[in-house]
C-alpha atoms as a PDB file:
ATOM      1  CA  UNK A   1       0.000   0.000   0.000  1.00  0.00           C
ATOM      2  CA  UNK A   2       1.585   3.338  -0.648  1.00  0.00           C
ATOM      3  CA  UNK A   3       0.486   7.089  -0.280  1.00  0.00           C
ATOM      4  CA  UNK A   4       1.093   9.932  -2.960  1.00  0.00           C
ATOM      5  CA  UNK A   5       1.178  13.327  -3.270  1.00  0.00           C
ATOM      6  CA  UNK A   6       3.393  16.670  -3.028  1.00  0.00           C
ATOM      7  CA  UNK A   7       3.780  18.961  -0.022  1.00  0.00           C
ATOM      8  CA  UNK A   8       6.301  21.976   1.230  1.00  0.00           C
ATOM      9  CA  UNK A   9       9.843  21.877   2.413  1.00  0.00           C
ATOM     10  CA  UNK A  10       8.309  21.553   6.008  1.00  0.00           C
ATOM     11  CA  UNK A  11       5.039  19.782   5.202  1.00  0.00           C
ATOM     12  CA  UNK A  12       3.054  21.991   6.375  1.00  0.00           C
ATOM     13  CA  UNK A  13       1.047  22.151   2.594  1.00  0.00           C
ATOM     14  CA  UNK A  14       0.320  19.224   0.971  1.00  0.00           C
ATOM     15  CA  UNK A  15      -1.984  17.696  -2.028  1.00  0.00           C
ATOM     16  CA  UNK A  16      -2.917  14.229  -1.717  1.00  0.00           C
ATOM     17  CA  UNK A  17      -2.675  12.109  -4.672  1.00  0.00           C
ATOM     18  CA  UNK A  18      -3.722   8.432  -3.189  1.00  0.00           C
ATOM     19  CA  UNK A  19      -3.416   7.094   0.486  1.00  0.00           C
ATOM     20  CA  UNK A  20      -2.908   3.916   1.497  1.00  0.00           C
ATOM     21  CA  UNK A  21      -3.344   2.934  -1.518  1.00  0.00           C
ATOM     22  CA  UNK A  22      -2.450  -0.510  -4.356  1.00  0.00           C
ATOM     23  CA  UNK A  23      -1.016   2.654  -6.657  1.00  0.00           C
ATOM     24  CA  UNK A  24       2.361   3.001  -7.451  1.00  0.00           C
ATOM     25  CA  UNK A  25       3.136   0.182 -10.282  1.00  0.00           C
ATOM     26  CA  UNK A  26       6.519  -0.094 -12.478  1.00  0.00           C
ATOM     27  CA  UNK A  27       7.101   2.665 -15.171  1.00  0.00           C
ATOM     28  CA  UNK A  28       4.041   4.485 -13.190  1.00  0.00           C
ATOM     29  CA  UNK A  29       4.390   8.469 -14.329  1.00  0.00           C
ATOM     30  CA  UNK A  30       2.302  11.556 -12.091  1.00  0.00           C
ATOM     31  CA  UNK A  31       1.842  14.617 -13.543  1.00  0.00           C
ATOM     32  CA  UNK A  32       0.541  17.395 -11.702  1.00  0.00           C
ATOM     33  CA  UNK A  33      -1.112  20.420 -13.353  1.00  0.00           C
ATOM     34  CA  UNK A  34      -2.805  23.335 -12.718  1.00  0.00           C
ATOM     35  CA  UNK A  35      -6.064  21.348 -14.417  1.00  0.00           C
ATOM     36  CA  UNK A  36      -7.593  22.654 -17.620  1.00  0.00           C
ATOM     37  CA  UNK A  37      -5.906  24.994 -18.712  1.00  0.00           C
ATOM     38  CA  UNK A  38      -7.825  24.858 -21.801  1.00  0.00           C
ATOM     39  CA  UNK A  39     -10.917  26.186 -20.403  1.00  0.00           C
ATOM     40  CA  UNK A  40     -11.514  29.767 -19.080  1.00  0.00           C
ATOM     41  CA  UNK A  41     -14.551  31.226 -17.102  1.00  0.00           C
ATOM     42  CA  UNK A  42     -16.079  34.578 -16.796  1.00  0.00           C
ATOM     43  CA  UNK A  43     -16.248  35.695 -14.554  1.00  0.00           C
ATOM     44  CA  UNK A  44     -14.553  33.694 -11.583  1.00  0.00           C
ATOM     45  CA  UNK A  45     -16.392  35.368  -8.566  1.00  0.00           C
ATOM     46  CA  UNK A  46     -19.378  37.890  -7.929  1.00  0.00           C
ATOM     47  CA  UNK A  47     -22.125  38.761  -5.435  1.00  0.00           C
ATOM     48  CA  UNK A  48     -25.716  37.998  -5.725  1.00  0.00           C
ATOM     49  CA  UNK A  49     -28.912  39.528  -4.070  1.00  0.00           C
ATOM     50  CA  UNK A  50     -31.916  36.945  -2.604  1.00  0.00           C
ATOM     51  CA  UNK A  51     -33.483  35.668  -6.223  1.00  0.00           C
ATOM     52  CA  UNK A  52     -30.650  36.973  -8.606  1.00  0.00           C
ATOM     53  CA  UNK A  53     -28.759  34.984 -11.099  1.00  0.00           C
ATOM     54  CA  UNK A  54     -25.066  35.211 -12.802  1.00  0.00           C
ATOM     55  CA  UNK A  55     -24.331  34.457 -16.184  1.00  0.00           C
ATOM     56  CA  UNK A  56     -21.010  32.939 -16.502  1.00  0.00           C
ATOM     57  CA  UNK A  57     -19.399  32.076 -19.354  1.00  0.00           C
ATOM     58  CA  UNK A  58     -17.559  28.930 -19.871  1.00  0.00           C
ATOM     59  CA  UNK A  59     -14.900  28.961 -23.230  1.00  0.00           C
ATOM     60  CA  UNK A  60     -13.083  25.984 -24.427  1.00  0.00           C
ATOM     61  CA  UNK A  61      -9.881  26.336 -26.595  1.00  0.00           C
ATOM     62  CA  UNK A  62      -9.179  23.862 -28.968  1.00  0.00           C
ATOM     63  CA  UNK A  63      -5.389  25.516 -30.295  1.00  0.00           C
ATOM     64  CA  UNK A  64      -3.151  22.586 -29.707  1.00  0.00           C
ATOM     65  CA  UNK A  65      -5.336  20.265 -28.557  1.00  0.00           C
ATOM     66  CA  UNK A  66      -4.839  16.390 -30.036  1.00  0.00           C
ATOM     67  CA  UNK A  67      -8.532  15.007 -30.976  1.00  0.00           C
ATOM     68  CA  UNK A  68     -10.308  13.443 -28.306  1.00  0.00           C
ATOM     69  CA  UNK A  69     -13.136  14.454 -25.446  1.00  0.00           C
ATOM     70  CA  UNK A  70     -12.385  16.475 -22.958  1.00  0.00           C
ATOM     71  CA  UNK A  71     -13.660  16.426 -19.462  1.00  0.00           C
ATOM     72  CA  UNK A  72     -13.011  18.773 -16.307  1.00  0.00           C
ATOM     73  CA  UNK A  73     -14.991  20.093 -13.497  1.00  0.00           C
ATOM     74  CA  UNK A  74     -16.297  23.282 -12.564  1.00  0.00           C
ATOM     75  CA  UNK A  75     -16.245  24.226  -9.072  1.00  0.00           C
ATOM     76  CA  UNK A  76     -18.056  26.878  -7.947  1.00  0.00           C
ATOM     77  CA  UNK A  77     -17.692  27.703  -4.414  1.00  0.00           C
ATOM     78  CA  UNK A  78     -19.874  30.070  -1.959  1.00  0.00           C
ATOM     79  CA  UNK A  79     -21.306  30.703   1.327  1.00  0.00           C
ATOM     80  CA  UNK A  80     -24.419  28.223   0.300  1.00  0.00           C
ATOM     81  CA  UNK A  81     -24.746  26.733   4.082  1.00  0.00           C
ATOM     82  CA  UNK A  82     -26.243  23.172   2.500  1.00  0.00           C
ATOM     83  CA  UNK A  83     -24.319  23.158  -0.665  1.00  0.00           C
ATOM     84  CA  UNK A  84     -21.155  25.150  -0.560  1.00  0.00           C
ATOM     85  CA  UNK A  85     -19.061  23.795  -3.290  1.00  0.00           C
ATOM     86  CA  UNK A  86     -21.614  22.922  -6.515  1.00  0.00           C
ATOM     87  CA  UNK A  87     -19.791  20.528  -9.208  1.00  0.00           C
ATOM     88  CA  UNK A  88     -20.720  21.291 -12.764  1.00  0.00           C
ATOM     89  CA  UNK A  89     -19.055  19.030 -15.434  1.00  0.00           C
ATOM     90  CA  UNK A  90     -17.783  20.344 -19.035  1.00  0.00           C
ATOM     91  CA  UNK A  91     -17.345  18.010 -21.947  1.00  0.00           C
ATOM     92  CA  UNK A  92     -15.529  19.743 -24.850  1.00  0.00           C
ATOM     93  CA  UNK A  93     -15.211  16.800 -28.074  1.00  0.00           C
ATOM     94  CA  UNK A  94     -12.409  17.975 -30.554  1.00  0.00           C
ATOM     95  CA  UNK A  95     -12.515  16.446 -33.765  1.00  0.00           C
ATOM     96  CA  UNK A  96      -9.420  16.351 -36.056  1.00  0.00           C
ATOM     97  CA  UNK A  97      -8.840  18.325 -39.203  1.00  0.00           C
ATOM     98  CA  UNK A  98      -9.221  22.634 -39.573  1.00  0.00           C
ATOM     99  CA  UNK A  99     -11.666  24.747 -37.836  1.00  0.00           C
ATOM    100  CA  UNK A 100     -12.165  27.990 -39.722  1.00  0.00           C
ATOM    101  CA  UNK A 101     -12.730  31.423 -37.702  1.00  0.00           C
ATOM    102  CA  UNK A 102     -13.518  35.078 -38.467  1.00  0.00           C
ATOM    103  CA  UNK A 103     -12.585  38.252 -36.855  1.00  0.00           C
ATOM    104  CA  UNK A 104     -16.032  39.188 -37.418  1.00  0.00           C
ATOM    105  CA  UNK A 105     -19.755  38.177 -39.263  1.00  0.00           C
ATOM    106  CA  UNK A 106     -20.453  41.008 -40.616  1.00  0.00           C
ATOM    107  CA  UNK A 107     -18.211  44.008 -42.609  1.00  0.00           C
ATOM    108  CA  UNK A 108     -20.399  47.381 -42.532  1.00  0.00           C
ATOM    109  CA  UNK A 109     -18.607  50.112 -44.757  1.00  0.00           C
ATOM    110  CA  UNK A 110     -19.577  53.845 -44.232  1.00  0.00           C
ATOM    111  CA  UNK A 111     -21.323  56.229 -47.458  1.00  0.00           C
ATOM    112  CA  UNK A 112     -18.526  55.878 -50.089  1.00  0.00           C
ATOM    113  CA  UNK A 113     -18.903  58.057 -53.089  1.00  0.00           C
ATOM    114  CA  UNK A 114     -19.522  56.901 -56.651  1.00  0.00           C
ATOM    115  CA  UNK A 115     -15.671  56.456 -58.134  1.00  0.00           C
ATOM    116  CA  UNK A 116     -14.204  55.584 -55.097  1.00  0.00           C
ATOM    117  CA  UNK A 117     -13.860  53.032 -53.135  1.00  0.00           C
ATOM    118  CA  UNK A 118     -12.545  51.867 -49.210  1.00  0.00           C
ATOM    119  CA  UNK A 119     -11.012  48.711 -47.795  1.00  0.00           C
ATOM    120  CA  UNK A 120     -11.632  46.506 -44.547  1.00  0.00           C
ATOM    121  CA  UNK A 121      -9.575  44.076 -43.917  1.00  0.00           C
ATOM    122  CA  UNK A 122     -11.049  41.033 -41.934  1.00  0.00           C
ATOM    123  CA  UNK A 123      -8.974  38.288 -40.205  1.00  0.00           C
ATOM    124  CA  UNK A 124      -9.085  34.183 -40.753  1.00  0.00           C
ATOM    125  CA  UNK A 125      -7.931  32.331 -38.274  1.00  0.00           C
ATOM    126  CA  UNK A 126      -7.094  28.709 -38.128  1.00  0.00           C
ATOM    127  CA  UNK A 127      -8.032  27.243 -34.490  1.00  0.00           C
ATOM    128  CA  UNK A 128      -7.934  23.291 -35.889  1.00  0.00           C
ATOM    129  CA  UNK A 129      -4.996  20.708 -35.650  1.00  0.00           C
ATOM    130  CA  UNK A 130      -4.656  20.738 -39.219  1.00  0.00           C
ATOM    131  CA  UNK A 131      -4.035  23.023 -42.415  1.00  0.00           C
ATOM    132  CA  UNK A 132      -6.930  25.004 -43.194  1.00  0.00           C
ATOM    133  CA  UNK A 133      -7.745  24.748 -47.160  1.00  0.00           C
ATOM    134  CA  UNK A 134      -9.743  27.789 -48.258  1.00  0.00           C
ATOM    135  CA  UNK A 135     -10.920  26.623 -51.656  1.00  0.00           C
ATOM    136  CA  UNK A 136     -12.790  29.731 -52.781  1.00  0.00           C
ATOM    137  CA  UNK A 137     -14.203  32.999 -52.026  1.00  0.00           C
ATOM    138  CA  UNK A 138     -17.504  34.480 -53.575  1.00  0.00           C
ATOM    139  CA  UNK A 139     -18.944  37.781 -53.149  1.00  0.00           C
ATOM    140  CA  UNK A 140     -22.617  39.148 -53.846  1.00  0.00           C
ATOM    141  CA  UNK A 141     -22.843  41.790 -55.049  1.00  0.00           C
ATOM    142  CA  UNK A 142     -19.653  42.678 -57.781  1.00  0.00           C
ATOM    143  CA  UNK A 143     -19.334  45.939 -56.280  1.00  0.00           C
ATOM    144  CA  UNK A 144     -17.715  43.780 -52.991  1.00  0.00           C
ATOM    145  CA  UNK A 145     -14.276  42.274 -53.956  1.00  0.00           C
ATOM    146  CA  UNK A 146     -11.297  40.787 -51.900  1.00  0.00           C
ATOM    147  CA  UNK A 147      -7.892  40.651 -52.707  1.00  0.00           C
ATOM    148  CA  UNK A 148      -7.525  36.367 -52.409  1.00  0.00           C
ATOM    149  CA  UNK A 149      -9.712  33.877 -53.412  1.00  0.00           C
ATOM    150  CA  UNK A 150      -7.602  30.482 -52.566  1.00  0.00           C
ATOM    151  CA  UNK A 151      -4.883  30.127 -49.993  1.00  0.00           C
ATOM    152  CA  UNK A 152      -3.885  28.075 -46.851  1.00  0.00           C
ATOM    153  CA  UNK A 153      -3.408  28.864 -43.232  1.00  0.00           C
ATOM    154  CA  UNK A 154      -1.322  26.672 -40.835  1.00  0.00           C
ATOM    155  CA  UNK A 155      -2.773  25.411 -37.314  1.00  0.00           C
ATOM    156  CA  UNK A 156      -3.045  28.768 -34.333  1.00  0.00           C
ATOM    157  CA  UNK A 157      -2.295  31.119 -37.565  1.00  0.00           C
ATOM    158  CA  UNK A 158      -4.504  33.892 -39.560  1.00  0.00           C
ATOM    159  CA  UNK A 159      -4.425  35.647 -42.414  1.00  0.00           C
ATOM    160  CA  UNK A 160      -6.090  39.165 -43.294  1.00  0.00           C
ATOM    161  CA  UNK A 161      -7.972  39.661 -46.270  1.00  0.00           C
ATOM    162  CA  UNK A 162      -8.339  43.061 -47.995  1.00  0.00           C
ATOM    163  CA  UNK A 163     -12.468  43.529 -48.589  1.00  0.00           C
ATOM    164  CA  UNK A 164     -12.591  46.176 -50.700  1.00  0.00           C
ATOM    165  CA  UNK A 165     -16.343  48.484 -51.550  1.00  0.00           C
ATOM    166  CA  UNK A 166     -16.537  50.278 -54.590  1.00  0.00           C
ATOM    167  CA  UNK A 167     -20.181  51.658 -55.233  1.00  0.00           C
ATOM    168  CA  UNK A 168     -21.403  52.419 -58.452  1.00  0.00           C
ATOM    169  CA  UNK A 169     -25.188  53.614 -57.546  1.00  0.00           C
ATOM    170  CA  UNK A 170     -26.608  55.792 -55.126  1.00  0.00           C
ATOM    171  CA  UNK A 171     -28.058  52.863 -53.277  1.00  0.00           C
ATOM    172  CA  UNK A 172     -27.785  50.749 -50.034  1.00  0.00           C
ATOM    173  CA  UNK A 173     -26.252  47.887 -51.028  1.00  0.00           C
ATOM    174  CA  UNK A 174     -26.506  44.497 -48.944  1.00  0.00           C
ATOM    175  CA  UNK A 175     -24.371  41.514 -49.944  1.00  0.00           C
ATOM    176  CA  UNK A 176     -22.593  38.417 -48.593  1.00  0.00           C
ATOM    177  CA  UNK A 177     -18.850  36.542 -48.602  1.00  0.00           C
ATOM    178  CA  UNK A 178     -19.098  33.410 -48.789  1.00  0.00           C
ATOM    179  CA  UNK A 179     -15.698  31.203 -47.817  1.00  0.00           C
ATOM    180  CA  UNK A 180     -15.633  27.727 -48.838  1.00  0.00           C
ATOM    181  CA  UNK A 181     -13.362  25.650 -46.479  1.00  0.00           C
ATOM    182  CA  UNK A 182     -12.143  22.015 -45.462  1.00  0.00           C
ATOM    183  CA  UNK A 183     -13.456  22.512 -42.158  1.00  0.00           C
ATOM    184  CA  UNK A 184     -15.433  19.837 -41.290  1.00  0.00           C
ATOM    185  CA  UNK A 185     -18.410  20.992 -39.182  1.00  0.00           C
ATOM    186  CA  UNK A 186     -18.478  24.775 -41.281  1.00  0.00           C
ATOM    187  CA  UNK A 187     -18.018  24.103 -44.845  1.00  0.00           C
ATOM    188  CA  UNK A 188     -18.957  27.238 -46.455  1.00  0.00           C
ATOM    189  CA  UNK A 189     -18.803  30.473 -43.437  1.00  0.00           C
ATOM    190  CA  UNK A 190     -21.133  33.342 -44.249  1.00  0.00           C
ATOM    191  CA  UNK A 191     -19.530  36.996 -43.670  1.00  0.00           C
ATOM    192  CA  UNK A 192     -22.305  40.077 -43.938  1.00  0.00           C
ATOM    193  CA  UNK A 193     -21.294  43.010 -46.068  1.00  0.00           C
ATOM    194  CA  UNK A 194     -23.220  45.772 -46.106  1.00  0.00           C
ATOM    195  CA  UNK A 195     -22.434  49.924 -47.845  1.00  0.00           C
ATOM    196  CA  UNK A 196     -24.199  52.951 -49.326  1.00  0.00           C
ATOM    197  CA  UNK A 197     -23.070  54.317 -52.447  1.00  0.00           C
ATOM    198  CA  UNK A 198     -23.120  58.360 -52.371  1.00  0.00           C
ATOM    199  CA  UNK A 199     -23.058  61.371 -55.008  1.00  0.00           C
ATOM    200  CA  UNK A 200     -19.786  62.573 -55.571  1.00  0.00           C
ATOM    201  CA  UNK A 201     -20.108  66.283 -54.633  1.00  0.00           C
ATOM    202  CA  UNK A 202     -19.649  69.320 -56.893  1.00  0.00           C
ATOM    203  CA  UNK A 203     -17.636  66.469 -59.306  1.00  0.00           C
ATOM    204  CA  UNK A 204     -18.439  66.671 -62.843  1.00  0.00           C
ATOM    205  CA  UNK A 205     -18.367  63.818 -65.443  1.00  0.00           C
ATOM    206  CA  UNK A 206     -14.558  63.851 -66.217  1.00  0.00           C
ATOM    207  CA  UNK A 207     -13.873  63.082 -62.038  1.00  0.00           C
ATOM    208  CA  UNK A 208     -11.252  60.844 -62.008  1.00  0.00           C
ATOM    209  CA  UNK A 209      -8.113  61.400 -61.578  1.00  0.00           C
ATOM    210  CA  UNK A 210      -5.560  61.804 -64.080  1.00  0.00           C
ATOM    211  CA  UNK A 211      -2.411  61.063 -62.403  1.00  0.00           C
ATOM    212  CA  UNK A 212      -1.541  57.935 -59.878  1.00  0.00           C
ATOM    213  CA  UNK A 213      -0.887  59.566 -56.892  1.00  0.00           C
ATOM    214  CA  UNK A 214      -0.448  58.852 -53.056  1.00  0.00           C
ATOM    215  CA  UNK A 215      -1.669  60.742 -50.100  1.00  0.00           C
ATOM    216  CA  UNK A 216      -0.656  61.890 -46.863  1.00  0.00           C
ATOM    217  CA  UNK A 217      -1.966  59.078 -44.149  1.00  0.00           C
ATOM    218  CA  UNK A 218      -4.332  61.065 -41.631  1.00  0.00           C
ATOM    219  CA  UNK A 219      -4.042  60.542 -38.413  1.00  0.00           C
ATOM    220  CA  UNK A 220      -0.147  61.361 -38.637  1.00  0.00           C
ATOM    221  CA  UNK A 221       1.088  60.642 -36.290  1.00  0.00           C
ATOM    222  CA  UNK A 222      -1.381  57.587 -35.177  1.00  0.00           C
ATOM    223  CA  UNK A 223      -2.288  54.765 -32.573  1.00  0.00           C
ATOM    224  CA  UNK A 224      -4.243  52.849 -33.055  1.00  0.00           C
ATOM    225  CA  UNK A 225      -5.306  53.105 -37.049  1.00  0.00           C
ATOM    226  CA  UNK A 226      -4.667  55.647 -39.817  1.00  0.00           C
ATOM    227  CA  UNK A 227      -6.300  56.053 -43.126  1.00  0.00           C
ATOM    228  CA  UNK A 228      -4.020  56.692 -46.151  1.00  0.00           C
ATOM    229  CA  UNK A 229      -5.644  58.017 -49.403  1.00  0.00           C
ATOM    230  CA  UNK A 230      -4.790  56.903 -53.091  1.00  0.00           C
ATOM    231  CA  UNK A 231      -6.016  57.659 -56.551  1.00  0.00           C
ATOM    232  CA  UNK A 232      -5.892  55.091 -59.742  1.00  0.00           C
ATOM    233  CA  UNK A 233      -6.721  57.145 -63.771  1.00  0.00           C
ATOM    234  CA  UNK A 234      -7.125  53.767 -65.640  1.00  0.00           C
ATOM    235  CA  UNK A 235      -7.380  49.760 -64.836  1.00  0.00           C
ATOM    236  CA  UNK A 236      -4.249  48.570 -62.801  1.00  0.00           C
ATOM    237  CA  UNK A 237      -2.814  45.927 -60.986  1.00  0.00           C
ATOM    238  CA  UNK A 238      -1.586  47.939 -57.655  1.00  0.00           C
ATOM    239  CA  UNK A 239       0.257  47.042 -54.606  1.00  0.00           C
ATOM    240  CA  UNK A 240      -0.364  49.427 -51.225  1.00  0.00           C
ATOM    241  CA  UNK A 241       2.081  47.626 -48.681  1.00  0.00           C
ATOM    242  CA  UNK A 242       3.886  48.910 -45.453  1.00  0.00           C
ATOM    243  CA  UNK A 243       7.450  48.474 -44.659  1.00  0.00           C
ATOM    244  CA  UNK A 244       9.530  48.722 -41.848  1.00  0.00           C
ATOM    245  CA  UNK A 245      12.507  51.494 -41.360  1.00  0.00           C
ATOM    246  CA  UNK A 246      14.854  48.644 -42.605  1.00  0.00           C
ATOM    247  CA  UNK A 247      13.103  47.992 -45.953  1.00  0.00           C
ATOM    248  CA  UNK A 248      11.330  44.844 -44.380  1.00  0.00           C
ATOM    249  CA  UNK A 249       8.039  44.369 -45.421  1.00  0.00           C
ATOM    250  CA  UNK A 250       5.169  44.775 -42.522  1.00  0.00           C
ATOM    251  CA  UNK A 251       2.182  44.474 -44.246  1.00  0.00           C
ATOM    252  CA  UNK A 252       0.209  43.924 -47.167  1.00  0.00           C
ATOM    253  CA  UNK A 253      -2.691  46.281 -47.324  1.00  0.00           C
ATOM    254  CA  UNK A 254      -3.767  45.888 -51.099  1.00  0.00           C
ATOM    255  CA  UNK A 255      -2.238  43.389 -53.613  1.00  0.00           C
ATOM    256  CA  UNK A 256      -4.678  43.357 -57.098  1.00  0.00           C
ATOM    257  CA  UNK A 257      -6.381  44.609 -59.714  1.00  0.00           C
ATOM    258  CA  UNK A 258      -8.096  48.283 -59.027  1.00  0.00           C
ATOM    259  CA  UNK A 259     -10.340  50.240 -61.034  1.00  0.00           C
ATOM    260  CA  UNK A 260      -9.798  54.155 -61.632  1.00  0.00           C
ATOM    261  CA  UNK A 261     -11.174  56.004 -58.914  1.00  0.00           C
ATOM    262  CA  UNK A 262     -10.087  57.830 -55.239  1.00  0.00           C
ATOM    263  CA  UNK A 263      -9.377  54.959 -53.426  1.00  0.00           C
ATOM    264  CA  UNK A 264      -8.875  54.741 -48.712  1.00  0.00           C
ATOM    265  CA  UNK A 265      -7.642  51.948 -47.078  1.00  0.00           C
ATOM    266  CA  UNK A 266      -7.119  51.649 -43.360  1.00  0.00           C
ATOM    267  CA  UNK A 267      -3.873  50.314 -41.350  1.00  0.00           C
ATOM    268  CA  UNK A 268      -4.692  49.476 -37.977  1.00  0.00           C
ATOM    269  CA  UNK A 269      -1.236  48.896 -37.160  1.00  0.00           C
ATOM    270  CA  UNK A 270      -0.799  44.996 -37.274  1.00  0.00           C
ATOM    271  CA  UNK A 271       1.434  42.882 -39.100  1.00  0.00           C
ATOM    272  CA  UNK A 272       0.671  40.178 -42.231  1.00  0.00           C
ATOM    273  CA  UNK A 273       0.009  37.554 -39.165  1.00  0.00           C
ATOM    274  CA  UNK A 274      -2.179  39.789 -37.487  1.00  0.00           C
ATOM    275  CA  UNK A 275       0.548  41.070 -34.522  1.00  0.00           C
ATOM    276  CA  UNK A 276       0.385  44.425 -33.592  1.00  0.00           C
ATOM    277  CA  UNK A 277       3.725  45.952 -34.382  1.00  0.00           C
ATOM    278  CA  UNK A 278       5.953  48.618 -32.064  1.00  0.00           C
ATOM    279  CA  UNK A 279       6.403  52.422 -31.641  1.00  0.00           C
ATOM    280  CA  UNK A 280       8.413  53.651 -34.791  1.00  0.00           C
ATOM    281  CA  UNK A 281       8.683  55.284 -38.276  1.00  0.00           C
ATOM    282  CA  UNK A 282       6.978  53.111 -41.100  1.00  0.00           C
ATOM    283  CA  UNK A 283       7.150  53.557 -44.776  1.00  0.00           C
ATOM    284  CA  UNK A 284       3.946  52.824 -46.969  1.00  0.00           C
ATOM    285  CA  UNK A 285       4.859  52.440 -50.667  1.00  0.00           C
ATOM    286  CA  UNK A 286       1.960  52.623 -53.651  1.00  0.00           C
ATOM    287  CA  UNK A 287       3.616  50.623 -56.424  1.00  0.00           C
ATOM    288  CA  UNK A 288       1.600  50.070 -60.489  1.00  0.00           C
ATOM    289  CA  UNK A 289       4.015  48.598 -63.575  1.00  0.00           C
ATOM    290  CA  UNK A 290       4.903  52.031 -64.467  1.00  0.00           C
ATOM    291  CA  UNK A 291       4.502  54.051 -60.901  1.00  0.00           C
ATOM    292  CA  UNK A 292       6.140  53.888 -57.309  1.00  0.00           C
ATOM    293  CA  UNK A 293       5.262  56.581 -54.784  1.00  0.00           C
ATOM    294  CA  UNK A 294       6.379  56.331 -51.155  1.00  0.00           C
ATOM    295  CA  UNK A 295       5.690  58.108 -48.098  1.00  0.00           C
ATOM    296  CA  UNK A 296       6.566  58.086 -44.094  1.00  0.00           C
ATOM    297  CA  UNK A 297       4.439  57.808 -41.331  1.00  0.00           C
ATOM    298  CA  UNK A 298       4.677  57.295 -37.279  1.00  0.00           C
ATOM    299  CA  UNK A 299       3.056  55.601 -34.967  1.00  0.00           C
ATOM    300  CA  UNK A 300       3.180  56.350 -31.344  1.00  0.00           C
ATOM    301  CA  UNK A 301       1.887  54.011 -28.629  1.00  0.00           C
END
């Protein structure tokens, strides 16, 4: 018979593992955790009146988790004189292969004017054990477009995508992304886009720009987002990326084709992998076949 457990240097504190017990056997390993540590509540502790109720949320992660059930016990202790610790169990089943999430369901765009045009950029994320195959993207109606259609992302990673609104009525348009995936419970995820298309004011006809050209980003400088302001006179393939002060590239913020028009896209700061970057001076480069602008900006933190 044998006890186990783990106590203090003057065994004073102790958790018991088995006493006097038929436990210990050859090869026998004991690991002792701090429990699930996949599992978070919120929140941990409150007060309640005579008749009120809590709501308490209880969030399993699944990043780096093998495929299995998993069990653990929620203990919620109180003052309750007949019941004062209440045992609630949580069963969390993880199946193999990807499991495909959004930064958000819906993308909402403000009034954009008739010739121009303004990008969102919403995040994929990858919370499965296994690559994450996005097949295809569709969106309803043409004036919505994004800058990838096909592309992979690893387990625990993301990947932005550039959602771009270019209006070409005076109307409220209402529309829908839909992103076809191997994941196996979510097959096709549904993303909301919604955006008004506006008169340009006191702009005749011949409003579009001649020239490329590449604005000053306002806020400057920012924290935690600036817009920066471009403007396209005929059909290109453009490229609107940020780059660190050593030439090294920070982020993609627009990488495709781009009708003529005044065009705004927003950098809120982040990285391709969706980390927010430091305190420094950033350079933000508009680059066509035949045209490369570049310009500095700072952001402060």
């Amino acid at each position: 018979m044998s006890t186990f457990g783990i106590e203090n240097g003057n065994g004073s504190i102790g958790l018991e593992i088995a006493f006097n017990q038929n436990y210990a056997h050859d090869q026998l390993l004991v690991s002792i955790g701090l429990g699930a540590d996949w599992l978070t509540l919120e929140p941990l502790n409150g007060t309640l009146a005579a008749g009120d109720s809590l709501e308490v949320s209880a969030i399993g992660s699944v990043n780096g988790l093998s495929p299995t059930t998993y069990r653990a016990d929620i203990l919620v202790n109180s003052n309750d004189p007949v019941n004062p610790e209440l045992r609630l169990p949580f069963v969390m089943p993880v199946s193999g292969g990807a499991i495909i999430a959004a930064s958000t369901d819906s993308v909402a765009f403000d009034s954009v004017r008739i010739g121009e045009s303004e990008t969102q950029i919403l995040t994929i994320q990858n919370n499965g054990s296994e690559m994450l195959v996005v097949s295809d993207v569709s969106m309803q109606p043409s004036v919505f477009s994004v800058d990838s259609t096909q592309f992979n992302i690893a387990p625990g990673s993301s990947r932005d995508m550039s959602i771009t609104f270019s209006p070409t009525d005076v109307v409220e348009y209402v529309g829908e992304m839909l992103i076809a995936s191997n994941d196996p419970l979510i097959d096709t995820m549904r993303i909301a886009l919604s955006g008004i298309g506006e008169v340009p004011v006191g702009i005749e006809d011949n409003n579009l720009p001649t020239e490329f050209a590449l604005g000053e980003n306002y806020p400057n400088p920012f924290n935690p987002s600036t817009q920066i302001d471009y403007q396209v006179p005929e059909p290109a393939v453009i490229r609107l990326a940020v780059f660190n002060i050593l030439g090294q590239r920070v982020r993609v913020l627009y990488d495709g084709d781009q009708q003529p028009g005044f065009h705004t896209v927003r950098w809120d700061g982040r990285n391709d992998y969706g980390d927010p970057v430091g305190t420094g001076v950033y350079i933000y480069r508009l680059e066509t076949r035949d045209f490369v602008e570049t310009r500095k900006m700072v952001l402060m933190k």
